[in-house]
PDB file of N, CA and C in Angstrom:
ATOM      1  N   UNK A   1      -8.799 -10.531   4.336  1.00  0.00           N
ATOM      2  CA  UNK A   1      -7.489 -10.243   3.759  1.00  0.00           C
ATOM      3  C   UNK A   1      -6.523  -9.797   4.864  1.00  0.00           C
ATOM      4  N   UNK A   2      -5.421  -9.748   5.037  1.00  0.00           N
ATOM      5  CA  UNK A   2      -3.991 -10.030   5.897  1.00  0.00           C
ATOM      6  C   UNK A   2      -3.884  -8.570   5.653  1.00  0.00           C
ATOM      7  N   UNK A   3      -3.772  -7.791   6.910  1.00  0.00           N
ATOM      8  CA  UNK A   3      -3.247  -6.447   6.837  1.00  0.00           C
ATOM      9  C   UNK A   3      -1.833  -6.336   6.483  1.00  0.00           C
ATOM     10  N   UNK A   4      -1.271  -5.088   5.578  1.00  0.00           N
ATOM     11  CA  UNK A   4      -0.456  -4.897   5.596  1.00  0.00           C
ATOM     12  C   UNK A   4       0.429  -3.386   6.103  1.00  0.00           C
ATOM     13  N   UNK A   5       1.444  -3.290   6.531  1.00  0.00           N
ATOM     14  CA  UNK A   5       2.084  -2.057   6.775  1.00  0.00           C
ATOM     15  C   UNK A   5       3.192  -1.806   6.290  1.00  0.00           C
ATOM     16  N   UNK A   6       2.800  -0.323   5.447  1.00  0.00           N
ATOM     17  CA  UNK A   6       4.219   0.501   4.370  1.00  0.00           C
ATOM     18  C   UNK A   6       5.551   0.545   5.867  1.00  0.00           C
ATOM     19  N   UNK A   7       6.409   0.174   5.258  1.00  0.00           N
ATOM     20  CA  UNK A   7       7.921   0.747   5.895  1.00  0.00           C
ATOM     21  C   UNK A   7       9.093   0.610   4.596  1.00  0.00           C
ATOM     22  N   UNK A   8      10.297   0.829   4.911  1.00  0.00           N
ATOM     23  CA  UNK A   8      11.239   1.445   3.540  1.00  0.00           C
ATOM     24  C   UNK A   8      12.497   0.301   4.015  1.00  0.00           C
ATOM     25  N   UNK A   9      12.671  -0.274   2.980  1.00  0.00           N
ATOM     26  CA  UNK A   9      14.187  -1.776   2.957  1.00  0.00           C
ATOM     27  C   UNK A   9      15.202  -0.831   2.466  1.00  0.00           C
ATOM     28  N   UNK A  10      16.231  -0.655   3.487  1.00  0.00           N
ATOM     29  CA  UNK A  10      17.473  -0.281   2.960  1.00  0.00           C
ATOM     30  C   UNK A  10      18.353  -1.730   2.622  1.00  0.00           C
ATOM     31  N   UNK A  11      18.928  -1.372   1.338  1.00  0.00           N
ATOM     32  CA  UNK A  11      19.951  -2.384   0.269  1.00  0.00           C
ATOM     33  C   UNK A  11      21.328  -2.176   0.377  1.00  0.00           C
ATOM     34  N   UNK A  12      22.451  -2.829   1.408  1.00  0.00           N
ATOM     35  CA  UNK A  12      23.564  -1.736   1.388  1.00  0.00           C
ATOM     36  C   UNK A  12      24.393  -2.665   0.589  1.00  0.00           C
ATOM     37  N   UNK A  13      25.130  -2.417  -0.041  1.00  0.00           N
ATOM     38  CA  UNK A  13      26.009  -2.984  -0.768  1.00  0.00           C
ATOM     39  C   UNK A  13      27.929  -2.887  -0.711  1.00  0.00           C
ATOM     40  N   UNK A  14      28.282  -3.717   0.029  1.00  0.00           N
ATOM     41  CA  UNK A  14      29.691  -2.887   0.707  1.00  0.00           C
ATOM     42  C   UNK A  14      30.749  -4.211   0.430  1.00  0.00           C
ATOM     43  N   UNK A  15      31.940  -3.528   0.773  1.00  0.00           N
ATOM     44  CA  UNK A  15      33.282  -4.421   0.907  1.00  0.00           C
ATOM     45  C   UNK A  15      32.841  -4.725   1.964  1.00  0.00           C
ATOM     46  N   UNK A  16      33.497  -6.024   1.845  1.00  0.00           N
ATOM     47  CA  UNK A  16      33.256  -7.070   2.921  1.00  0.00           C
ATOM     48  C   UNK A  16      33.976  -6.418   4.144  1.00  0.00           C
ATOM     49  N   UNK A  17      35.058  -5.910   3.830  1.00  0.00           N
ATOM     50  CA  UNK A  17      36.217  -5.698   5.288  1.00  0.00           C
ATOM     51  C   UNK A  17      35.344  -4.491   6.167  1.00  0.00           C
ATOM     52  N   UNK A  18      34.311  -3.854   5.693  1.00  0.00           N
ATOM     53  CA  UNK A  18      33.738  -2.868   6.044  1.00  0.00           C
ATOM     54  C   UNK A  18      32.408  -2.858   7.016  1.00  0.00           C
ATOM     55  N   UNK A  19      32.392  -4.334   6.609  1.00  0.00           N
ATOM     56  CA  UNK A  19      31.281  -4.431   7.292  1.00  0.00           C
ATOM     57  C   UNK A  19      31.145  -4.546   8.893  1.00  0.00           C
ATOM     58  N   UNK A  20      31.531  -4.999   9.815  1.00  0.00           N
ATOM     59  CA  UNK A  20      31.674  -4.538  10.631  1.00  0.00           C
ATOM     60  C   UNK A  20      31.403  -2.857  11.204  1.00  0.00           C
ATOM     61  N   UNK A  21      32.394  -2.363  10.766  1.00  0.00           N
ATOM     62  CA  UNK A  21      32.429  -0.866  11.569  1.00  0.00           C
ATOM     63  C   UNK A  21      30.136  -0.468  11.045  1.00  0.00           C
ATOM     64  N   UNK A  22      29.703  -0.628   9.776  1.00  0.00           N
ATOM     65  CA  UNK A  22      28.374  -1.151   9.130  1.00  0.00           C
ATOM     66  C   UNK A  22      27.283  -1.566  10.214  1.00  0.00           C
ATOM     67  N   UNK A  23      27.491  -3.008  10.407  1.00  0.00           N
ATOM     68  CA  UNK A  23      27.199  -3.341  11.641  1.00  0.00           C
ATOM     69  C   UNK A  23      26.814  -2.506  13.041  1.00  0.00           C
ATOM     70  N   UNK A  24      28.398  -2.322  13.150  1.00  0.00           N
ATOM     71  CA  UNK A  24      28.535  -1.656  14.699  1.00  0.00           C
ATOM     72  C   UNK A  24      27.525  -0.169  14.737  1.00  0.00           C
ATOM     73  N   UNK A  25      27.377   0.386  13.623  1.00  0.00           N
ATOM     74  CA  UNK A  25      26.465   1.753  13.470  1.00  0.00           C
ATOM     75  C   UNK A  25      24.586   1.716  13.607  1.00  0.00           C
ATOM     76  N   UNK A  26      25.069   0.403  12.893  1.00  0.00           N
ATOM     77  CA  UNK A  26      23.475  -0.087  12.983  1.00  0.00           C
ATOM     78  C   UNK A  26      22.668  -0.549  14.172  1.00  0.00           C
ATOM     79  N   UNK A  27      23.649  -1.403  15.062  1.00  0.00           N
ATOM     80  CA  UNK A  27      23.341  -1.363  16.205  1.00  0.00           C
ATOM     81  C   UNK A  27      23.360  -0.255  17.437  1.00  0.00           C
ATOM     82  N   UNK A  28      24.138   0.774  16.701  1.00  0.00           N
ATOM     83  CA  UNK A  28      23.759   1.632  17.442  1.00  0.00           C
ATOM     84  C   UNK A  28      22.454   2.668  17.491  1.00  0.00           C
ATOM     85  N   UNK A  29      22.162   2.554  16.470  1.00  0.00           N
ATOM     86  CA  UNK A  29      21.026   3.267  16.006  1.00  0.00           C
ATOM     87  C   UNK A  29      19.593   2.280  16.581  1.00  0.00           C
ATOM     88  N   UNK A  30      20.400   1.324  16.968  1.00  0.00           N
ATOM     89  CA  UNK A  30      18.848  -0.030  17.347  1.00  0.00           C
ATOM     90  C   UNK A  30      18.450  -0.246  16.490  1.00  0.00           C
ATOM     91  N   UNK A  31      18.688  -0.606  14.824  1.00  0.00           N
ATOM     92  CA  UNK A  31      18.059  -0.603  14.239  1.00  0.00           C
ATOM     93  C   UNK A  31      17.152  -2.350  14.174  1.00  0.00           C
ATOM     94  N   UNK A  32      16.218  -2.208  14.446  1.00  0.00           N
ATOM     95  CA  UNK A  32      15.731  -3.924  14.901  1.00  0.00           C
ATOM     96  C   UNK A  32      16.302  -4.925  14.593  1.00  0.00           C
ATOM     97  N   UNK A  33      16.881  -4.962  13.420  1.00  0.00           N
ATOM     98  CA  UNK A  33      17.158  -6.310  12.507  1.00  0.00           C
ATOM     99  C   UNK A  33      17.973  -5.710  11.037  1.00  0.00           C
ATOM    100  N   UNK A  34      18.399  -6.810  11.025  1.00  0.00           N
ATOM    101  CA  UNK A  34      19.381  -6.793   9.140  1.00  0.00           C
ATOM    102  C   UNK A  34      19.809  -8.310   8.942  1.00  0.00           C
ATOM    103  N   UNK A  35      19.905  -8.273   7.593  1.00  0.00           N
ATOM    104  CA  UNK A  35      20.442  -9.623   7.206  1.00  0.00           C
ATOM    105  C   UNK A  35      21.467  -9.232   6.024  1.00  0.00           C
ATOM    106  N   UNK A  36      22.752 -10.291   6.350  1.00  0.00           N
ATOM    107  CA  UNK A  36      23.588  -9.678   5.311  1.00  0.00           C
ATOM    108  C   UNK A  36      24.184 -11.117   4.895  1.00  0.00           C
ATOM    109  N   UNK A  37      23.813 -10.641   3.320  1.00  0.00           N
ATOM    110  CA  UNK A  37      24.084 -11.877   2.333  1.00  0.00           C
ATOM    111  C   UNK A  37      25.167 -11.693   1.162  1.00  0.00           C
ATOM    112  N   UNK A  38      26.103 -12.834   0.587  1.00  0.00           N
ATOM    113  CA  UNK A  38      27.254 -12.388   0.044  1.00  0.00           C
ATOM    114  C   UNK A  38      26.828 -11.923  -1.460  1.00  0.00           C
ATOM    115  N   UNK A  39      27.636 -11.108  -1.842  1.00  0.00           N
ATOM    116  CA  UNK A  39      27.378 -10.407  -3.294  1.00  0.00           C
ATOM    117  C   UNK A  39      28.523 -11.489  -4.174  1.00  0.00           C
ATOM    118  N   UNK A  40      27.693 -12.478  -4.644  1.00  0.00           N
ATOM    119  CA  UNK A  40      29.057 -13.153  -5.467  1.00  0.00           C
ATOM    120  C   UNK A  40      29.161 -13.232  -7.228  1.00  0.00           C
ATOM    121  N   UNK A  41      28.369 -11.813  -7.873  1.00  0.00           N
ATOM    122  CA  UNK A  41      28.602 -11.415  -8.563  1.00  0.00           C
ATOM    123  C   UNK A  41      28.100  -9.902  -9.192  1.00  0.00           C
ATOM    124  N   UNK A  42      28.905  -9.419 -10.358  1.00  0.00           N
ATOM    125  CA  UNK A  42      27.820  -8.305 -10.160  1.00  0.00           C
ATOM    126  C   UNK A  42      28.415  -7.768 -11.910  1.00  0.00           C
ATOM    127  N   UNK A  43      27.846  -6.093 -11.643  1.00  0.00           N
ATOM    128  CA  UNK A  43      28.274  -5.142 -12.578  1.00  0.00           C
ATOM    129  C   UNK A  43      28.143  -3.641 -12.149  1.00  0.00           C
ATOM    130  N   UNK A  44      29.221  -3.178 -12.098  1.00  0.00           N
ATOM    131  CA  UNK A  44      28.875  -1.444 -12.208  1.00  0.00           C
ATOM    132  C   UNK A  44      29.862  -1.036 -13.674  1.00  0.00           C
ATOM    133  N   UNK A  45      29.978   0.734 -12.719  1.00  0.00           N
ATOM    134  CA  UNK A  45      30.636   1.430 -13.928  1.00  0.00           C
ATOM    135  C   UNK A  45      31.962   1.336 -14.121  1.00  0.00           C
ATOM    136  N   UNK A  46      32.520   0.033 -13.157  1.00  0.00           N
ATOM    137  CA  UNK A  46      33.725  -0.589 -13.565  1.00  0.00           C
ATOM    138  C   UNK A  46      34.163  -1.542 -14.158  1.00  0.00           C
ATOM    139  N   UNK A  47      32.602  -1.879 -14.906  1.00  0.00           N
ATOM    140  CA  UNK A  47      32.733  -3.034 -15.480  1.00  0.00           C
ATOM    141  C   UNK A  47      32.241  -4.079 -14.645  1.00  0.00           C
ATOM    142  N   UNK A  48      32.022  -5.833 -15.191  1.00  0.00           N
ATOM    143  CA  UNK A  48      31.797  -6.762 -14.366  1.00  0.00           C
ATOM    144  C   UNK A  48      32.558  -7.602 -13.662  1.00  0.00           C
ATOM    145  N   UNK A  49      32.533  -7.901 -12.574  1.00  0.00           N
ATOM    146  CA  UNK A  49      33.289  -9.166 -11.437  1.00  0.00           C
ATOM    147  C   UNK A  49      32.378 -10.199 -10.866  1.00  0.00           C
ATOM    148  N   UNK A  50      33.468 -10.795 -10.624  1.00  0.00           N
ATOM    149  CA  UNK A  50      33.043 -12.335  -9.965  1.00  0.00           C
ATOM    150  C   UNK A  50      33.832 -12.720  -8.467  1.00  0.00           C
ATOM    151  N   UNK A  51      32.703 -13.192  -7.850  1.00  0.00           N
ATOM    152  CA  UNK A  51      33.868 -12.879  -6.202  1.00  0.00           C
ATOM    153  C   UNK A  51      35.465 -13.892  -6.627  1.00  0.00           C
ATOM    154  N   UNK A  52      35.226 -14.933  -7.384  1.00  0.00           N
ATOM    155  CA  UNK A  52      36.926 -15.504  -7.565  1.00  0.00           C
ATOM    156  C   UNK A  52      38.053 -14.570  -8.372  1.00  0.00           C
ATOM    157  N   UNK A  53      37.009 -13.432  -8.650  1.00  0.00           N
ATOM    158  CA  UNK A  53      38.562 -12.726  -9.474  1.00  0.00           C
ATOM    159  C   UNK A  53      38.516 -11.600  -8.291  1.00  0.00           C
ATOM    160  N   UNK A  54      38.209 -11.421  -7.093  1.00  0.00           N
ATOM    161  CA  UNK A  54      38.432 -10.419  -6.419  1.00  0.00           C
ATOM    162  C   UNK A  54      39.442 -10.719  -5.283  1.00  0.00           C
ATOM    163  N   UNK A  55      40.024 -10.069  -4.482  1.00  0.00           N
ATOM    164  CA  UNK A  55      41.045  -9.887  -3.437  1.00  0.00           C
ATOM    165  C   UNK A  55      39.952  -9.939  -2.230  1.00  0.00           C
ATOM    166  N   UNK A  56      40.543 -10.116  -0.796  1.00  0.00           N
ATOM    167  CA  UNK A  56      39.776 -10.215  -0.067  1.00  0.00           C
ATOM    168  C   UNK A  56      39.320  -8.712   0.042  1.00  0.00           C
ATOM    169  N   UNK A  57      39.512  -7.793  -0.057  1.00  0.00           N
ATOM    170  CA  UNK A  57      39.430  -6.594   0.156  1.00  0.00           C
ATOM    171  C   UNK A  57      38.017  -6.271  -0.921  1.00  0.00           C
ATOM    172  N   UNK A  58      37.795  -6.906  -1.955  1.00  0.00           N
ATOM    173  CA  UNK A  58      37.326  -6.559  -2.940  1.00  0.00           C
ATOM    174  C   UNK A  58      35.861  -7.206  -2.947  1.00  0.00           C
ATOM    175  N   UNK A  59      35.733  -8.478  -1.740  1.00  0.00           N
ATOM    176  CA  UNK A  59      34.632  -9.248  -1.716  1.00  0.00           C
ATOM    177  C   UNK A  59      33.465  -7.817  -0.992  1.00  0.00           C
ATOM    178  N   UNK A  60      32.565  -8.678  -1.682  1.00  0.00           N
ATOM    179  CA  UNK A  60      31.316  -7.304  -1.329  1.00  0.00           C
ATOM    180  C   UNK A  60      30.342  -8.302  -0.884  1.00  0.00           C
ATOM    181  N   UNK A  61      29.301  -7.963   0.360  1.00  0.00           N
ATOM    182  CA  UNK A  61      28.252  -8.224   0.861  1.00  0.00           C
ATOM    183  C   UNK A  61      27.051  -7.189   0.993  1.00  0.00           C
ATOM    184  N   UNK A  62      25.991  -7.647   0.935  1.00  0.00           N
ATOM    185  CA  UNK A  62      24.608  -6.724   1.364  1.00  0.00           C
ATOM    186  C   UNK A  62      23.508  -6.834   2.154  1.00  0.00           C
ATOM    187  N   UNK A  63      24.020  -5.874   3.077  1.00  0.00           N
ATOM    188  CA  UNK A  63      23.331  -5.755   4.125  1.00  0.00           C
ATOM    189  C   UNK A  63      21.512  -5.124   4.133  1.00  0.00           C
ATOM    190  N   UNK A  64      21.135  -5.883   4.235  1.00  0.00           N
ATOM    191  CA  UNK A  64      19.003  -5.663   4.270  1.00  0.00           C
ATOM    192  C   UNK A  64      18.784  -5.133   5.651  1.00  0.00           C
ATOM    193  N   UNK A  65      18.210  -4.033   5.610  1.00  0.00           N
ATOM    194  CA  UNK A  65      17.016  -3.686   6.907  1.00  0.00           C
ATOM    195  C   UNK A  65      15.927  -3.019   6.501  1.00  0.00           C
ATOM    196  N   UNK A  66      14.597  -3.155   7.242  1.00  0.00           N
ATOM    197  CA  UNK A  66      13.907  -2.997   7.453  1.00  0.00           C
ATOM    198  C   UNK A  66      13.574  -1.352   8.258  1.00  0.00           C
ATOM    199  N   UNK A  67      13.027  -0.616   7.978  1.00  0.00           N
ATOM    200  CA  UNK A  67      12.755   0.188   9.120  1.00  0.00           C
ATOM    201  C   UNK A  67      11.586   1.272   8.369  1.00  0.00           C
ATOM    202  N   UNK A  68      11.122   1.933   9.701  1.00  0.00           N
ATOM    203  CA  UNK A  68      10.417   2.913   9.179  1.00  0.00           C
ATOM    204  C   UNK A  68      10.711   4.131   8.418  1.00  0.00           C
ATOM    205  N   UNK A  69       9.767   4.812   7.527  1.00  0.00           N
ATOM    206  CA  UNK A  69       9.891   5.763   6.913  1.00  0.00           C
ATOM    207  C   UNK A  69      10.786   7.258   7.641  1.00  0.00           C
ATOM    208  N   UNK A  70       9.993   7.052   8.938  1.00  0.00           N
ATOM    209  CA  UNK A  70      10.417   8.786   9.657  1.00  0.00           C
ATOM    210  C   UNK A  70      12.177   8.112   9.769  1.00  0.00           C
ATOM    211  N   UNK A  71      12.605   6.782  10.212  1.00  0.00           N
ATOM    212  CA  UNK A  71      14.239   6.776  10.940  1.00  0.00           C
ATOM    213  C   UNK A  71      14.913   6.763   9.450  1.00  0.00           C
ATOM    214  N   UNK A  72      14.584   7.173   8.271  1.00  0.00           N
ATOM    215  CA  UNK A  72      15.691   6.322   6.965  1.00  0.00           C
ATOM    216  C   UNK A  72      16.577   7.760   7.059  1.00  0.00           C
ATOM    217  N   UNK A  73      16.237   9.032   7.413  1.00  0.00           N
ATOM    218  CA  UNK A  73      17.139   9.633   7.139  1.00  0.00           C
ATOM    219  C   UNK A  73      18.609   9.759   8.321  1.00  0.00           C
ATOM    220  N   UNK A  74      18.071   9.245   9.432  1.00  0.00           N
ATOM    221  CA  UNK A  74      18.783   8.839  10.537  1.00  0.00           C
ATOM    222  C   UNK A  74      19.401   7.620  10.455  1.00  0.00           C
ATOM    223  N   UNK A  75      19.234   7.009   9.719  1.00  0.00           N
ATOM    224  CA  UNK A  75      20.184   5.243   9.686  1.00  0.00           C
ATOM    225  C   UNK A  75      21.302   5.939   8.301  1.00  0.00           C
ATOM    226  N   UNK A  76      20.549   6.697   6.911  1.00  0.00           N
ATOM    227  CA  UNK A  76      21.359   6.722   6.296  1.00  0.00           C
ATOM    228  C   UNK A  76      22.767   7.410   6.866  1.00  0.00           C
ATOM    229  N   UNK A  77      22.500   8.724   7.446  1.00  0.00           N
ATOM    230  CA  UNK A  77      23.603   9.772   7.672  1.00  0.00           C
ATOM    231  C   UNK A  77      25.017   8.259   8.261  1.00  0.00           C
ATOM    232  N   UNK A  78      24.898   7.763   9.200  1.00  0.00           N
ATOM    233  CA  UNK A  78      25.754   7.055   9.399  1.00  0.00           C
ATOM    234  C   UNK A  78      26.292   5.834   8.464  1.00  0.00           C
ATOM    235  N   UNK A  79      25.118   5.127   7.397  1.00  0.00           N
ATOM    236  CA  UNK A  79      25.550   4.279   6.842  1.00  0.00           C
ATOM    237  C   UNK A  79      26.580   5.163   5.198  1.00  0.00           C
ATOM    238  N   UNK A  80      26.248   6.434   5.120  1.00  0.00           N
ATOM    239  CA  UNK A  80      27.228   7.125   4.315  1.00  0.00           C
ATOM    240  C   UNK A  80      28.523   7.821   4.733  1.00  0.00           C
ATOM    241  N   UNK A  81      28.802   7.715   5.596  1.00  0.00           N
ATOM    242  CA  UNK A  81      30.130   7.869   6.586  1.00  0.00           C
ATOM    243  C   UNK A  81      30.771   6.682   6.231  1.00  0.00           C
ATOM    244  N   UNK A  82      30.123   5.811   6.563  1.00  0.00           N
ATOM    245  CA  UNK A  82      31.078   4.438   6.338  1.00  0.00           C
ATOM    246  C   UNK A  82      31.731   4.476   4.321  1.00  0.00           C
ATOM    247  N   UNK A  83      30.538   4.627   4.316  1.00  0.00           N
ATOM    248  CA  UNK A  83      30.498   4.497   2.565  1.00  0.00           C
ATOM    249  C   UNK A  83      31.504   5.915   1.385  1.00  0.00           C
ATOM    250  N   UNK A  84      31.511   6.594   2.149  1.00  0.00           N
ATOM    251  CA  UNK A  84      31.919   7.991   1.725  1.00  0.00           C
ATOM    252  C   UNK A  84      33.230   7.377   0.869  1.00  0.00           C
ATOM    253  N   UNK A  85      34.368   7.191   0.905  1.00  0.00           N
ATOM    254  CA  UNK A  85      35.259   6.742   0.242  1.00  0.00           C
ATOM    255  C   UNK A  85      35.602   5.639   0.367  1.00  0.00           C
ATOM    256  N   UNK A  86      34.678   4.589   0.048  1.00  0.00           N
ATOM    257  CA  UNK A  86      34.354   3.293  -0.276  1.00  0.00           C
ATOM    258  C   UNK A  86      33.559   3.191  -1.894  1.00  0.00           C
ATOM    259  N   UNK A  87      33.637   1.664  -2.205  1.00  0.00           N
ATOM    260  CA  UNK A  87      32.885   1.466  -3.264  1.00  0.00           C
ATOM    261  C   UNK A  87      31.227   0.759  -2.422  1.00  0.00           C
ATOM    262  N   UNK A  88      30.879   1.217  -2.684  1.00  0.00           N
ATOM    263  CA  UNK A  88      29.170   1.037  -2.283  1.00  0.00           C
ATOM    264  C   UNK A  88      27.914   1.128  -2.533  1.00  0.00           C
ATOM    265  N   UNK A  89      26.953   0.812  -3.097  1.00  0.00           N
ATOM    266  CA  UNK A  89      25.614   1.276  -3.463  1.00  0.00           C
ATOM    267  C   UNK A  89      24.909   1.214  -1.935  1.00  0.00           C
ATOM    268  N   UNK A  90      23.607   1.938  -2.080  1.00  0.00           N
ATOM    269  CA  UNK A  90      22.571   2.055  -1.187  1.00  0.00           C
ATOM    270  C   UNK A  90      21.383   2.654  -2.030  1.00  0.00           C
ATOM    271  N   UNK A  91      20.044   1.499  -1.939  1.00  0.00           N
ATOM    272  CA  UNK A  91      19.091   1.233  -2.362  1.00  0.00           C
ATOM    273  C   UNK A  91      17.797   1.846  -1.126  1.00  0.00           C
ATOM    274  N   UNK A  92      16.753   2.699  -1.654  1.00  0.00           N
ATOM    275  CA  UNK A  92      15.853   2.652  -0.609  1.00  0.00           C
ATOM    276  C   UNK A  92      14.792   2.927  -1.166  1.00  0.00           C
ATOM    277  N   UNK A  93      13.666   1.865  -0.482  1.00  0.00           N
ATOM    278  CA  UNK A  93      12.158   1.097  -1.648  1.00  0.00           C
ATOM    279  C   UNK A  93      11.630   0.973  -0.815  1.00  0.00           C
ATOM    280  N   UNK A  94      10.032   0.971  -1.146  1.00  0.00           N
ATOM    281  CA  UNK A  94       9.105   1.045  -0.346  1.00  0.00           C
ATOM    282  C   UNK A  94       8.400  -0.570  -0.339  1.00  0.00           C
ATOM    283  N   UNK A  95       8.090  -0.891   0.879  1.00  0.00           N
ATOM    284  CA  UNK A  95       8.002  -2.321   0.989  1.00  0.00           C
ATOM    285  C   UNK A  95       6.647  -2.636   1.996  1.00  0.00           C
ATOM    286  N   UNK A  96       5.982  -3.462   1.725  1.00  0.00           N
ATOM    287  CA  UNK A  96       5.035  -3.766   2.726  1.00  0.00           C
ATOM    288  C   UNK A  96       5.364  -4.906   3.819  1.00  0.00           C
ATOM    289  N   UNK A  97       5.250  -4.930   4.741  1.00  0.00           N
ATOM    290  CA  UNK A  97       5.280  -6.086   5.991  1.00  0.00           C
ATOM    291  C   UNK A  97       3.883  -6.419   6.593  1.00  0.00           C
ATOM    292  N   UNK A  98       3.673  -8.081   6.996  1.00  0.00           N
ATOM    293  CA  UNK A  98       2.504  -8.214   7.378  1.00  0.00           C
ATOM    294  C   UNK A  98       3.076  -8.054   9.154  1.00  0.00           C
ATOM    295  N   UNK A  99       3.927  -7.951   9.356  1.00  0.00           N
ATOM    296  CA  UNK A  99       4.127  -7.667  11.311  1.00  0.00           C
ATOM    297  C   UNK A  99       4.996  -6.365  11.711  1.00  0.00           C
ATOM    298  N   UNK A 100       3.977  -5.323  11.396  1.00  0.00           N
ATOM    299  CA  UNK A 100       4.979  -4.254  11.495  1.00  0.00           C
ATOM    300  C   UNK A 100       5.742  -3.963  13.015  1.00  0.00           C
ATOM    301  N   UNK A 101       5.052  -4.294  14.362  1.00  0.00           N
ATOM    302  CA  UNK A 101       5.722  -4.834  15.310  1.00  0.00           C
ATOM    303  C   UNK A 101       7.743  -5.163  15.333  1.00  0.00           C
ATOM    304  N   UNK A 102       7.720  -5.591  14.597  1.00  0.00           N
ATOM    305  CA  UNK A 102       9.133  -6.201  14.296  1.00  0.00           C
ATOM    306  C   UNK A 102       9.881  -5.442  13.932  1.00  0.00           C
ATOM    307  N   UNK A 103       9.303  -4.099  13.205  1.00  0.00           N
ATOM    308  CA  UNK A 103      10.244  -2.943  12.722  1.00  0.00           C
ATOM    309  C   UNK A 103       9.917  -1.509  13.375  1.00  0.00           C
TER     310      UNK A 103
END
């Protein structure tokens, strides 16, 4: 059987225009890797949207990383700075990887 190793997927969920400065934090932190994919629909407690009824300001993407348990409280502090008076979720789940190497 294929070993596996626990580490924690942060889910960021942001305005698009934001992402960047997002980015730029993450790389500072080294964080190995992220992948960020477009949010082109959804629902919160504002009700539901669709990226064609939104403004560019309003388009949202989500950013995935990977990392270990001990750095999540060190990646978050900066990814809630960004987020602080923004609209944003942030998700954090426990996940298995078969190459923990990579994270």
């Amino acid at each position: 059987m294929m070993q596996t190793h626990p580490k924690k997927k942060l889910e960021i969920i942001i305005e698009a225009p934001l992402l960047n400065r997002l980015l730029d934090k993450l790389e500072r932190l080294n964080v190995s890797g992220y992948t960020v994919v477009p949010a082109i629909a959804g629902k919160g407690s504002g009700g539901a949207w669709r990226e064609g009824q939104l403004t560019q300001a309003g388009h949202m993407v989500m950013v995935i990383c990977i990392t270990s348990e001990e750095r999540v409280p060190e990646v978050l502090k900066p990814v809630y700075d960004v987020l602080a008076r923004h609209i944003g979720i942030v998700t954090v789940s426990d996940v298995q990887v078969i190459r923990a190497d990579h994270f």
